[in-house]
Structure formats: C-alpha cells, structure tokens
Protein backbone atom coordinates (compact mmCIF):
# COMPACT_ATOMS: atom_id res chain seq x y z
CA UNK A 1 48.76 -1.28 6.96
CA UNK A 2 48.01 -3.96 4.88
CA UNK A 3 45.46 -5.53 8.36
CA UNK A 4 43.82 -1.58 8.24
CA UNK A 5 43.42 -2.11 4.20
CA UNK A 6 41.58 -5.61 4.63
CA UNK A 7 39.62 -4.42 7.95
CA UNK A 8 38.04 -1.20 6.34
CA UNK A 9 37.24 -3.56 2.74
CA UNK A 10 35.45 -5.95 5.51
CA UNK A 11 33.92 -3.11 7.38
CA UNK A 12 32.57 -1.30 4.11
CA UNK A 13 30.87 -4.77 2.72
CA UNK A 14 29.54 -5.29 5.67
CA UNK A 15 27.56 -1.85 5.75
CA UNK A 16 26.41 -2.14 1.75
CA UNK A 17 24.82 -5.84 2.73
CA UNK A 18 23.18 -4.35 5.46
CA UNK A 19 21.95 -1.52 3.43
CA UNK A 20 20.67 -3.79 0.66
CA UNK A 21 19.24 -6.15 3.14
CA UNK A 22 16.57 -2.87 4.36
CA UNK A 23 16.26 -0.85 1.16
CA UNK A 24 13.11 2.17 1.47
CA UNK A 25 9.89 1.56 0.28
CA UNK A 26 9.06 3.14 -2.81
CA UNK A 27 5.91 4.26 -4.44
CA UNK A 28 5.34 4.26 -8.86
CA UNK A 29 2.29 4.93 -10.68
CA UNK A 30 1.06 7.02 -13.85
CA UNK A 31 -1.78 9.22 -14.71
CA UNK A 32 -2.02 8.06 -17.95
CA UNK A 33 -6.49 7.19 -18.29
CA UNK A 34 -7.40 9.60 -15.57
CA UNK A 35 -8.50 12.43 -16.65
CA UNK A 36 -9.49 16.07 -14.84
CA UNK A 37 -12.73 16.84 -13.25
CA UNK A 38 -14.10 13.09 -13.87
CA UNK A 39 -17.36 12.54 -11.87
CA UNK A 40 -16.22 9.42 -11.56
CA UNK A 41 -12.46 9.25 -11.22
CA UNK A 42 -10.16 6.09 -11.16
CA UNK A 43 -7.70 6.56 -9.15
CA UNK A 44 -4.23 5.19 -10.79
CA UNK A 45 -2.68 1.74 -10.39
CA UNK A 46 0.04 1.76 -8.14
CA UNK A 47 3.05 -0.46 -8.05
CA UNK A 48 4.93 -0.90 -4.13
CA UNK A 49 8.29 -2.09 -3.27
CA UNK A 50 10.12 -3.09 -0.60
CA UNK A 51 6.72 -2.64 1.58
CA UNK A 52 7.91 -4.09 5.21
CA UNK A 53 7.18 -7.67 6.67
CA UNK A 54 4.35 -7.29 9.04
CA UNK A 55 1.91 -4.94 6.70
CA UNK A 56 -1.21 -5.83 5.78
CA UNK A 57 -3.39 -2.50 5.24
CA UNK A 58 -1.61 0.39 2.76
CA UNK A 59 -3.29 3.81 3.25
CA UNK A 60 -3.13 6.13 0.48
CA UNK A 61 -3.66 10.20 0.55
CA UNK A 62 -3.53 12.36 -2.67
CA UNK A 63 -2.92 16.22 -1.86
CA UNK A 64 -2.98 19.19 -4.15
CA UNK A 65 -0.27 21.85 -4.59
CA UNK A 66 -2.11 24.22 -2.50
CA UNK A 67 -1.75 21.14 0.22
CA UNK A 68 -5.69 20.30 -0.27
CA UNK A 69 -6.24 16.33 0.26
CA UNK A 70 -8.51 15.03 -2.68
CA UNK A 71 -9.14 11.86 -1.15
CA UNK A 72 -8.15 8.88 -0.53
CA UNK A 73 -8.25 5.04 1.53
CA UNK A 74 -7.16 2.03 3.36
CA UNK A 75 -6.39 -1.00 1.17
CA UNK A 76 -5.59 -4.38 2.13
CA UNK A 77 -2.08 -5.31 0.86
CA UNK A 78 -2.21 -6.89 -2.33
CA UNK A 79 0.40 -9.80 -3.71
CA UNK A 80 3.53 -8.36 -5.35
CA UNK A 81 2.62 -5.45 -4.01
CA UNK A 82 0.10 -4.08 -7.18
CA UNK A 83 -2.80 -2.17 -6.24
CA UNK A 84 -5.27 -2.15 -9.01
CA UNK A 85 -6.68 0.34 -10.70
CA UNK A 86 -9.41 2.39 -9.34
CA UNK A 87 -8.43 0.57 -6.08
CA UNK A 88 -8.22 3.82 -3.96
CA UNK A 89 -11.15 6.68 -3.67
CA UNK A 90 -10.33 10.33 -4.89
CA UNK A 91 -11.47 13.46 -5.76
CA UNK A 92 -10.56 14.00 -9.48
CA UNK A 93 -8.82 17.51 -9.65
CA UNK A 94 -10.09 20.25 -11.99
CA UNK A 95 -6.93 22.32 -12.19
CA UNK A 96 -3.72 20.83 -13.28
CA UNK A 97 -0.59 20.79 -11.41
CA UNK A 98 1.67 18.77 -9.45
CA UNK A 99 -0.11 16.41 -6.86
CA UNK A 100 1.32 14.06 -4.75
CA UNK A 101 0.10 10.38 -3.48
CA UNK A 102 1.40 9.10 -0.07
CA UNK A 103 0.86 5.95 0.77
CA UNK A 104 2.02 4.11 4.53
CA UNK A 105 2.34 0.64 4.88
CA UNK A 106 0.74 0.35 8.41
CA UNK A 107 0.59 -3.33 10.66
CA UNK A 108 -2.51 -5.13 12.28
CA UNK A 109 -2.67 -2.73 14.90
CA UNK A 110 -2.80 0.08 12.47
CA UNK A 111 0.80 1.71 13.44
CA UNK A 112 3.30 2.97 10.94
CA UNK A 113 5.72 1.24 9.53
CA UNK A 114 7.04 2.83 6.17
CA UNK A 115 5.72 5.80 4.12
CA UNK A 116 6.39 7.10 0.38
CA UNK A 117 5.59 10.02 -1.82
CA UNK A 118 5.50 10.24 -5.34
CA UNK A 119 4.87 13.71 -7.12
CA UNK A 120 3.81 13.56 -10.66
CA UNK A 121 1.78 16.13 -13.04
CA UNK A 122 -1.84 15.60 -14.13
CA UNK A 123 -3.12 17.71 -16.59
C-alpha cells in the first residue's frame, strides 16, 4: 500500500511539472485611451505570455459582437512579449459592446502554433 501511496505522489508530480513546463498562451490588454468612432484609432497595447519557442510574427483580429472583424495585422514578435501601442491596425467601433481580440503566434513558415482571445467592453 504504502509502494501504491509513493507511486501515485510520484506519478501526480510528475504530471503538474509537465503541465507547468507547457502552460497556454495568454492574451491582456485594456481599452483605457481608445475611444469610439476615432478616425484615427490606436489600437491597445497588448501584453503576451507564454507565446511558443519558434514564433516570430503574432497576428491579431478584433471582431464585434455581431461577429464583424474591425481590423487588424501581422506583427513581428516583440521582446518580453509587449506589443506597443497603436502597434496593430483597426477599425474603431461606433457602438459599444463586448469585442474580442485574437491574436496567433504563428512560425517562419506562417503556420499556427498557439492562439488566445480576450473579450473586454469598450464603451
């Protein structure tokens, strides 16, 4: 019993270091000095992490409740993962709601490798 009790405490360490080891990557940012129908919008900055080794081009997409895309581009991956303000090209909305940015962490050859959403309101 007491071989079952130390094999499943092995087992169960073993799975949380792998875990931590490939964590998802995530997507912040705030609307906070973008305001609605701007002629010329900034789009927010964005903060990455745990982007995976082997990206080097992030492409963003914002889309509407309604599911209309308002824009958006291909950056080059910054350092520590920061993309700067008014990095990424949009379509200010005129209507408030809840909008969502994706953004995929793609390779050299342009494939894949990670994706997040973030939903946040703008008013």
């Amino acid at each position: 019993m007491k071989t079952l009790s130390v094999l499943i405490c092995l087992l169960c360490g073993g799975s949380s270091s792998a875990l931590a080891l490939s964590p998802d990557m995530t997507l912040d940012f705030t609307w906070i000095g973008t305001t609605l129908c701007a002629s010329r919008p900034s789009s927010p900055e964005f903060q990455l992490e745990n982007v995976p080794a082997g990206t080097t081009q992030l492409r963003f997409a914002l889309v509407s409740p309604g599911g209309n895309e308002f824009g958006g581009a291909e950056v080059p991956l910054p350092a520590r993962g920061m993309v700067p303000q008014g990095a990424v090209s949009f379509r200010s909305p005129c209507v408030g709601g809840m909008y969502t940015w994706t953004v995929e962490a793609m390779d050299a050859a342009g494939k894949p490798l990670a994706r997040a959403k973030l939903t946040r309101p703008f008013y």
